[in-house]
C-alpha atoms as a PDB file:
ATOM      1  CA  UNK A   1      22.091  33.184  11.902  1.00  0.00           C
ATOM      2  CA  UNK A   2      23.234  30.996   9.366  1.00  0.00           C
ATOM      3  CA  UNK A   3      24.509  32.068   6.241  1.00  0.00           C
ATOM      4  CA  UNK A   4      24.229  31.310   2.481  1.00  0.00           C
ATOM      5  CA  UNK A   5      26.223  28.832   0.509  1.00  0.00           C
ATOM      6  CA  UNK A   6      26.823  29.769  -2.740  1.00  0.00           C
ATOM      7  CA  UNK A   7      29.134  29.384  -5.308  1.00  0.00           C
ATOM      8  CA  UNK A   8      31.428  32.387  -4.783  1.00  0.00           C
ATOM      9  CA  UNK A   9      32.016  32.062  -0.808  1.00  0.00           C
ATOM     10  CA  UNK A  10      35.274  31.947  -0.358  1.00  0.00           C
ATOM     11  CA  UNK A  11      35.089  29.417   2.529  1.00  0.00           C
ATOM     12  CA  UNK A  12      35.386  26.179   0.271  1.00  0.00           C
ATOM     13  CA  UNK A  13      33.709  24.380   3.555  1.00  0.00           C
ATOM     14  CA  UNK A  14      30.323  26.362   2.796  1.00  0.00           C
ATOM     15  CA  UNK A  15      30.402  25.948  -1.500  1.00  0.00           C
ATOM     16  CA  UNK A  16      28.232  23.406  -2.417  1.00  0.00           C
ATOM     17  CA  UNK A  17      29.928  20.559  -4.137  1.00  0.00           C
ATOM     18  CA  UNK A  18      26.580  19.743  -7.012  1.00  0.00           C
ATOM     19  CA  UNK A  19      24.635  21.953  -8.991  1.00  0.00           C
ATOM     20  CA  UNK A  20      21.255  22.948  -8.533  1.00  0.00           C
ATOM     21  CA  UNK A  21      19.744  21.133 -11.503  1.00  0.00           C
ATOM     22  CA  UNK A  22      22.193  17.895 -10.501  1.00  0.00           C
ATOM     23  CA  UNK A  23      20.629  18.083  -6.848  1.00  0.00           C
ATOM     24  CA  UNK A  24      17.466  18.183  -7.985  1.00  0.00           C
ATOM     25  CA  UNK A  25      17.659  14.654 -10.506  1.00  0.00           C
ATOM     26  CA  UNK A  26      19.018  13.222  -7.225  1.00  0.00           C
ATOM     27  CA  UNK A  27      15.869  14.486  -5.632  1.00  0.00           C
ATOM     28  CA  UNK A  28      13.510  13.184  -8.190  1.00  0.00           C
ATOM     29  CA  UNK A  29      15.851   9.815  -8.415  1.00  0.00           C
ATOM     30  CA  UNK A  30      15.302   9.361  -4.229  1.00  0.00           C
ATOM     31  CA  UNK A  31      11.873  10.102  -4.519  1.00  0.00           C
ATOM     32  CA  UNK A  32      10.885   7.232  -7.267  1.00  0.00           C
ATOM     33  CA  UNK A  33      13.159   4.776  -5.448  1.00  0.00           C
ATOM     34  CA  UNK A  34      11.464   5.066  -1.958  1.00  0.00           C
ATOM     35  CA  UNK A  35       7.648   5.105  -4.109  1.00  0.00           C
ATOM     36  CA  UNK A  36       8.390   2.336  -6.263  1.00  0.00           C
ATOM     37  CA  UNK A  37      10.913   0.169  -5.480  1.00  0.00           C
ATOM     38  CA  UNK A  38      11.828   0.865  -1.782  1.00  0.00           C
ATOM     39  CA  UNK A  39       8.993  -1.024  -0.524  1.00  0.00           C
ATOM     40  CA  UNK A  40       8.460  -3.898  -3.053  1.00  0.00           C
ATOM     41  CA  UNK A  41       9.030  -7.620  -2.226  1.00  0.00           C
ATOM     42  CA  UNK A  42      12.694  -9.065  -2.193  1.00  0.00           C
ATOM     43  CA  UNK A  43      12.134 -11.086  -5.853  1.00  0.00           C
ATOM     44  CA  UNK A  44      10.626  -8.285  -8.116  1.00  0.00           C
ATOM     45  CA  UNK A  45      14.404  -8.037  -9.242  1.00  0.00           C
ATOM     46  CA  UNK A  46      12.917  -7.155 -12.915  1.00  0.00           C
ATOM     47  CA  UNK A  47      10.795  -4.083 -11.464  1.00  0.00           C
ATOM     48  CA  UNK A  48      13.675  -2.705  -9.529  1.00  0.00           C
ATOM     49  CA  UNK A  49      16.144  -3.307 -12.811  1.00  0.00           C
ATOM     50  CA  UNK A  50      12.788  -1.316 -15.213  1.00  0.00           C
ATOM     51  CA  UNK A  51      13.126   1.433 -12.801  1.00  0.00           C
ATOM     52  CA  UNK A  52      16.698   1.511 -12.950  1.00  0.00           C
ATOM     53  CA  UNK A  53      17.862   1.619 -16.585  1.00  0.00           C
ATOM     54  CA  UNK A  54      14.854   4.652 -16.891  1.00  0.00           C
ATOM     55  CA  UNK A  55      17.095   6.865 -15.087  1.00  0.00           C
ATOM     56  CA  UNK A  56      19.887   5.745 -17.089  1.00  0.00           C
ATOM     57  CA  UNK A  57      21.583   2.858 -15.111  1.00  0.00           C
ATOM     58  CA  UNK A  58      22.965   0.363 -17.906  1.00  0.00           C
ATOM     59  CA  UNK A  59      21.953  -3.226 -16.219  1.00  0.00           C
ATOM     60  CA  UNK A  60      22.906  -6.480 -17.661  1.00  0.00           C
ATOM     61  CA  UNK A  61      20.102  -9.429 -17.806  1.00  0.00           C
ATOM     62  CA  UNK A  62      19.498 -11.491 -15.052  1.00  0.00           C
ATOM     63  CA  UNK A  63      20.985  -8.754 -12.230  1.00  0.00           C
ATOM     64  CA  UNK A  64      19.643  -9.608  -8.347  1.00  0.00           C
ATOM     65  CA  UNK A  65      19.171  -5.932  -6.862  1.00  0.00           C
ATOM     66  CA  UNK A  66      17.280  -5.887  -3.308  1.00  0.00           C
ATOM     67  CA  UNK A  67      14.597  -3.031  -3.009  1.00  0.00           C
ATOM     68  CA  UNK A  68      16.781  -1.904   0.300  1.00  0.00           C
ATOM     69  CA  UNK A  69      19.913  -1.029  -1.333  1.00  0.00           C
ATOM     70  CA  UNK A  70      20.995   2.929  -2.215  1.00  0.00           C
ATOM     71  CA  UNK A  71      22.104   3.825  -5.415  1.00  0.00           C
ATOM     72  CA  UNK A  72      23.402   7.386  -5.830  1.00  0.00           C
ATOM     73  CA  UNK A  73      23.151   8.020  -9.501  1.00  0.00           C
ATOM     74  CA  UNK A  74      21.658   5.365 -11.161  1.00  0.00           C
ATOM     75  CA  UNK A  75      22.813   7.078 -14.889  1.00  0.00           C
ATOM     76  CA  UNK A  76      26.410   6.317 -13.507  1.00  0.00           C
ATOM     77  CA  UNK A  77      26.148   2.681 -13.086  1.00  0.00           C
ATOM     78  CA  UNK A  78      26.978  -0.320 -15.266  1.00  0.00           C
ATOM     79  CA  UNK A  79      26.102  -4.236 -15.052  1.00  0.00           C
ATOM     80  CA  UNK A  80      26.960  -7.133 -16.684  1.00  0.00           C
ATOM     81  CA  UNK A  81      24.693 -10.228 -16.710  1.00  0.00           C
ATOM     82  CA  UNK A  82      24.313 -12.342 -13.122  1.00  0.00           C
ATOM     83  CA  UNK A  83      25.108  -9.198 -11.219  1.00  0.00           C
ATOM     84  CA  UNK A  84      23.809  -9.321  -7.361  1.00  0.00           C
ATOM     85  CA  UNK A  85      23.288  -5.518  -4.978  1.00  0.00           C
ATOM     86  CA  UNK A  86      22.521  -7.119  -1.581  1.00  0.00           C
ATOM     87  CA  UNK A  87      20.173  -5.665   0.701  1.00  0.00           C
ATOM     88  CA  UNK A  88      21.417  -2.881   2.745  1.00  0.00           C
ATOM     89  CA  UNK A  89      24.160  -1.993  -0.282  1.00  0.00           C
ATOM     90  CA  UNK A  90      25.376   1.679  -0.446  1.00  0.00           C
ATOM     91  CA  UNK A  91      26.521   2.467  -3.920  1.00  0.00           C
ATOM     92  CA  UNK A  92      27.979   6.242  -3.809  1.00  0.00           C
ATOM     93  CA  UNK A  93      29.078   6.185  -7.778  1.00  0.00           C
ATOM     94  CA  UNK A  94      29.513  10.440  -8.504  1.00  0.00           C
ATOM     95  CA  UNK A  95      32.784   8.902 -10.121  1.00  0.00           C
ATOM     96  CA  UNK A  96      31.016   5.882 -11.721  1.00  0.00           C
ATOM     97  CA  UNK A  97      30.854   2.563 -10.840  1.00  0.00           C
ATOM     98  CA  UNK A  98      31.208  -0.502 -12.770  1.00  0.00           C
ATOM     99  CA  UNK A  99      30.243  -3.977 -11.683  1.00  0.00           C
ATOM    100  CA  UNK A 100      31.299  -7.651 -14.093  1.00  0.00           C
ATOM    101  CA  UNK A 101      29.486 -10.163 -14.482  1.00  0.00           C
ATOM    102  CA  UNK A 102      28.392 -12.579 -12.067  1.00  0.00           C
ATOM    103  CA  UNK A 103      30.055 -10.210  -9.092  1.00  0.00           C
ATOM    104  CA  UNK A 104      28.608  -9.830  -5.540  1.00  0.00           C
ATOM    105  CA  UNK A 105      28.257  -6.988  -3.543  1.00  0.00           C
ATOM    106  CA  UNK A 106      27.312  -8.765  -0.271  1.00  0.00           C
ATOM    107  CA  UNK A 107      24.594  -6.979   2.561  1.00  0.00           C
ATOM    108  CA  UNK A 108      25.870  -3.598   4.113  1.00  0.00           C
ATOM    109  CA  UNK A 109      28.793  -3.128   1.679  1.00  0.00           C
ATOM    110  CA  UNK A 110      29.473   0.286   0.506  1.00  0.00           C
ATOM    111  CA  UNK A 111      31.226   1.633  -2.099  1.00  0.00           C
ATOM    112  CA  UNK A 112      32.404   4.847  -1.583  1.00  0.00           C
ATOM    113  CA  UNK A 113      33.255   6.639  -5.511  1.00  0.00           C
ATOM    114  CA  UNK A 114      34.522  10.376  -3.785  1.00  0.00           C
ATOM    115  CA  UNK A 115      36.889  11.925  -0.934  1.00  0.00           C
ATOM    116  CA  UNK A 116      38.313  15.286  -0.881  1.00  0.00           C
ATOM    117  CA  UNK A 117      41.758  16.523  -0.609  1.00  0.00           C
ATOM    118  CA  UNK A 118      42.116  17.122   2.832  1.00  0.00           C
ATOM    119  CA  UNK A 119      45.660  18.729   2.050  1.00  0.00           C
ATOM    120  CA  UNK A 120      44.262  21.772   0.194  1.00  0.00           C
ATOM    121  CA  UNK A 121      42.264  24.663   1.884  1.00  0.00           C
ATOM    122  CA  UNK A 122      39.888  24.230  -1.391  1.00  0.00           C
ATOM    123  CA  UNK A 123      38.951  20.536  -0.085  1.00  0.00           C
ATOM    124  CA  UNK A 124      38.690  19.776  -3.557  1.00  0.00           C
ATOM    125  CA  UNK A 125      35.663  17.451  -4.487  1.00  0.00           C
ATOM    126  CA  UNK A 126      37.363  14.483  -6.101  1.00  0.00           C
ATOM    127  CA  UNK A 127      35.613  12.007  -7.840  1.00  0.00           C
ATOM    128  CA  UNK A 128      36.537   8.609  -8.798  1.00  0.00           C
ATOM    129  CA  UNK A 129      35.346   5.359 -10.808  1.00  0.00           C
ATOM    130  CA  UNK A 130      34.769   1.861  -8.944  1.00  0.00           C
ATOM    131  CA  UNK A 131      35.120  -1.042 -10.911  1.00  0.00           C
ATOM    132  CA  UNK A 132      34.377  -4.576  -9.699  1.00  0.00           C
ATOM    133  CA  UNK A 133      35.487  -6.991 -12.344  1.00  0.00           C
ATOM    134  CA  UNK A 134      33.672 -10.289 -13.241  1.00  0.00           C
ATOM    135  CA  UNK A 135      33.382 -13.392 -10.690  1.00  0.00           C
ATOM    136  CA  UNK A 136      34.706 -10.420  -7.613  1.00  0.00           C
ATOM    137  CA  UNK A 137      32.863 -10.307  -4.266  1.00  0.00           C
ATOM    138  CA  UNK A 138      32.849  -7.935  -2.324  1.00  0.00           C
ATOM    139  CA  UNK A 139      31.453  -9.509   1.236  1.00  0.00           C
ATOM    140  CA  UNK A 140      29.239  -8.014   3.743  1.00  0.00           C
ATOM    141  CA  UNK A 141      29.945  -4.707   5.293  1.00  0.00           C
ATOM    142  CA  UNK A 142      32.984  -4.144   3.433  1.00  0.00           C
ATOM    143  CA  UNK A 143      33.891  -0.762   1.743  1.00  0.00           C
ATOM    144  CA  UNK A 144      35.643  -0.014  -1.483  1.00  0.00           C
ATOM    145  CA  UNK A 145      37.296   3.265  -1.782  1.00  0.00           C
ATOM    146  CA  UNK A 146      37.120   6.080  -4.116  1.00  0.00           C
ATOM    147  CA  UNK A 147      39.184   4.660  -7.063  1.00  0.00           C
ATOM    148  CA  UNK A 148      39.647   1.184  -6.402  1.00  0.00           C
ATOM    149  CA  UNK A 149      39.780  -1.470  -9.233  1.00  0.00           C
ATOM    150  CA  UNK A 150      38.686  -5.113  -7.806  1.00  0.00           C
ATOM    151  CA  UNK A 151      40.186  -7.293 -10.621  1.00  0.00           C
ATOM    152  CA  UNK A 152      38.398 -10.581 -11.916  1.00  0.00           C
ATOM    153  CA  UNK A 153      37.637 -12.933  -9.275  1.00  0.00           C
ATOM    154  CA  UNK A 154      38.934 -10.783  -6.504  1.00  0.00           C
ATOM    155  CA  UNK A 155      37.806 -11.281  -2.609  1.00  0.00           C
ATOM    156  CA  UNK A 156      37.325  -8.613  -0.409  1.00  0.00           C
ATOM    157  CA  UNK A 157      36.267 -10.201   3.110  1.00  0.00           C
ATOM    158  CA  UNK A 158      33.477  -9.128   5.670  1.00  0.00           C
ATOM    159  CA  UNK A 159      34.276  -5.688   6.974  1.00  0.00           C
ATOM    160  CA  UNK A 160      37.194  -5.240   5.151  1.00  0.00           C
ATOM    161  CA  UNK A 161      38.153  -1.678   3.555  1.00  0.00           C
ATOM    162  CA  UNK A 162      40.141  -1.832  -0.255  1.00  0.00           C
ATOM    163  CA  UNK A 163      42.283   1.502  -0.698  1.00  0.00           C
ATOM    164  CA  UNK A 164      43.819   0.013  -2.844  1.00  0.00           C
ATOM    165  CA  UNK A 165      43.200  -2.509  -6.132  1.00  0.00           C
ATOM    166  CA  UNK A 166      42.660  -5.447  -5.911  1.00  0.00           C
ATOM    167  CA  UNK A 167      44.742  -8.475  -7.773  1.00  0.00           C
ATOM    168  CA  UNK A 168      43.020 -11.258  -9.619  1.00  0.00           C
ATOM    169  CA  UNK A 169      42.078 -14.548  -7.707  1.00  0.00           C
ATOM    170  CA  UNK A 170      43.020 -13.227  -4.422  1.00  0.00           C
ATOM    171  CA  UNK A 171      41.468 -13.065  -1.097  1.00  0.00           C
ATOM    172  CA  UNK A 172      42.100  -9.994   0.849  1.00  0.00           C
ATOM    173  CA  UNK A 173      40.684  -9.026   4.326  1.00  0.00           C
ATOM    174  CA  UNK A 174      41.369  -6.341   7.152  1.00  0.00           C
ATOM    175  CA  UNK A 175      41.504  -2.225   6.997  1.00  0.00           C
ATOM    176  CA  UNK A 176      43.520  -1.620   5.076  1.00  0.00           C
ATOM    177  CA  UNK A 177      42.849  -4.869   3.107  1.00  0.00           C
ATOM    178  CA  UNK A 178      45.808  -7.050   2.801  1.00  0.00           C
ATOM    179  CA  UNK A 179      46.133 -10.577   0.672  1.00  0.00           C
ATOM    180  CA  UNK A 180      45.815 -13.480   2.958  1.00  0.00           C
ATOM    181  CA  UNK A 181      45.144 -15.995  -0.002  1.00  0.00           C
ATOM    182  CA  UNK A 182      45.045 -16.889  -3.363  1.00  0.00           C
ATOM    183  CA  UNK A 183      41.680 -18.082  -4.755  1.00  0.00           C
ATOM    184  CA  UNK A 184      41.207 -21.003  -7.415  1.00  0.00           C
ATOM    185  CA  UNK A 185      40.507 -19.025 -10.831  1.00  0.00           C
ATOM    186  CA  UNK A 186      37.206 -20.677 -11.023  1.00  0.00           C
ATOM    187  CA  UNK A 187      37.107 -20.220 -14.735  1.00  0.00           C
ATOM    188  CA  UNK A 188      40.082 -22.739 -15.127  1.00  0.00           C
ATOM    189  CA  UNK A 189      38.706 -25.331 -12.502  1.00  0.00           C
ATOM    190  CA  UNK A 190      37.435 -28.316 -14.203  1.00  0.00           C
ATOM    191  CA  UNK A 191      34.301 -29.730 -12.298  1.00  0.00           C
END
């Protein structure tokens, strides 16, 4: 039989992690998604933004967001202007996430805003910002870890995992992410 989970077990495993009231926004949040965006054709960007910024998501004007993507918690996310969610994008933001202007985040990419502590018996619940800086992009199928700061005009290549932050105009790529170039600062580039 299984047993309860509540807030005083003393088997941190079995506590849950959100409250009842924050499981249940999440609930209502995953519900409007999949009946009004979930399903809509790839260019009704606008609708998808509407539906957005009512639960609380702070969007930017002229943001690209694909109706396939998965946004956590909507009220914890930021855009600038020119701000593209691929299809497929997994945006896990209990920490908050962040996202500059005119940054990618390429098809499949996740971004990952919690862990726990595996070294404590409490597996403490630990919840950290993402923030993707202007011109960054992160490419498809790569993950950004709880924490992680992509600075302006960062790279993070295909499949690639950042644990750590990531340096302006650079180029990283394999898990962990390492630099394997620099990038031309495309806002000093004269055309």
């Amino acid at each position: 039989m299984l047993s309860q989970h509540t807030i005083d077990d003393p088997d941190a495993y079995k506590r849950p992690i959100f409250s009842v009231g924050e499981k249940f926004r999440r609930v209502i949040w995953n519900l409007a998604w999949a009946l009004l965006c979930l399903w809509t054709p790839k260019p009704l960007h606008n609708w998808r933004v509407l539906i957005l910024k009512t639960f609380g998501a702070k969007i930017g004007k002229s943001n690209f967001i694909y109706p396939d993507c998965k946004i956590w918690a909507p009220w914890l996310l930021e855009t600038e202007d020119v701000v593209t969610i691929g299809p497929e994008v997994e945006i896990y933001n209990p920490g908050g996430a962040t996202l500059g202007s005119h940054s990618v985040i390429s098809q499949g990419a996740y971004l990952c805003g919690a862990t726990h502590d595996y070294n404590s018996l409490q597996f403490t619940y630990k919840k950290k910002k993402i923030i993707i800086e202007s011109y960054s992009w992160i490419c498809a199928k790569a993950i950004v870890l709880p924490g992680v700061h992509c600075s302006e005009g960062s790279v993070l290549g295909a499949g690639s995992v950042a644990s750590i932050s990531l340096k302006p105009w650079t180029v990283y790529a394999g898990n962990p992410a390492v630099i394997i170039r620099e990038r031309n600062n495309l806002l000093n580039c004269e055309d």
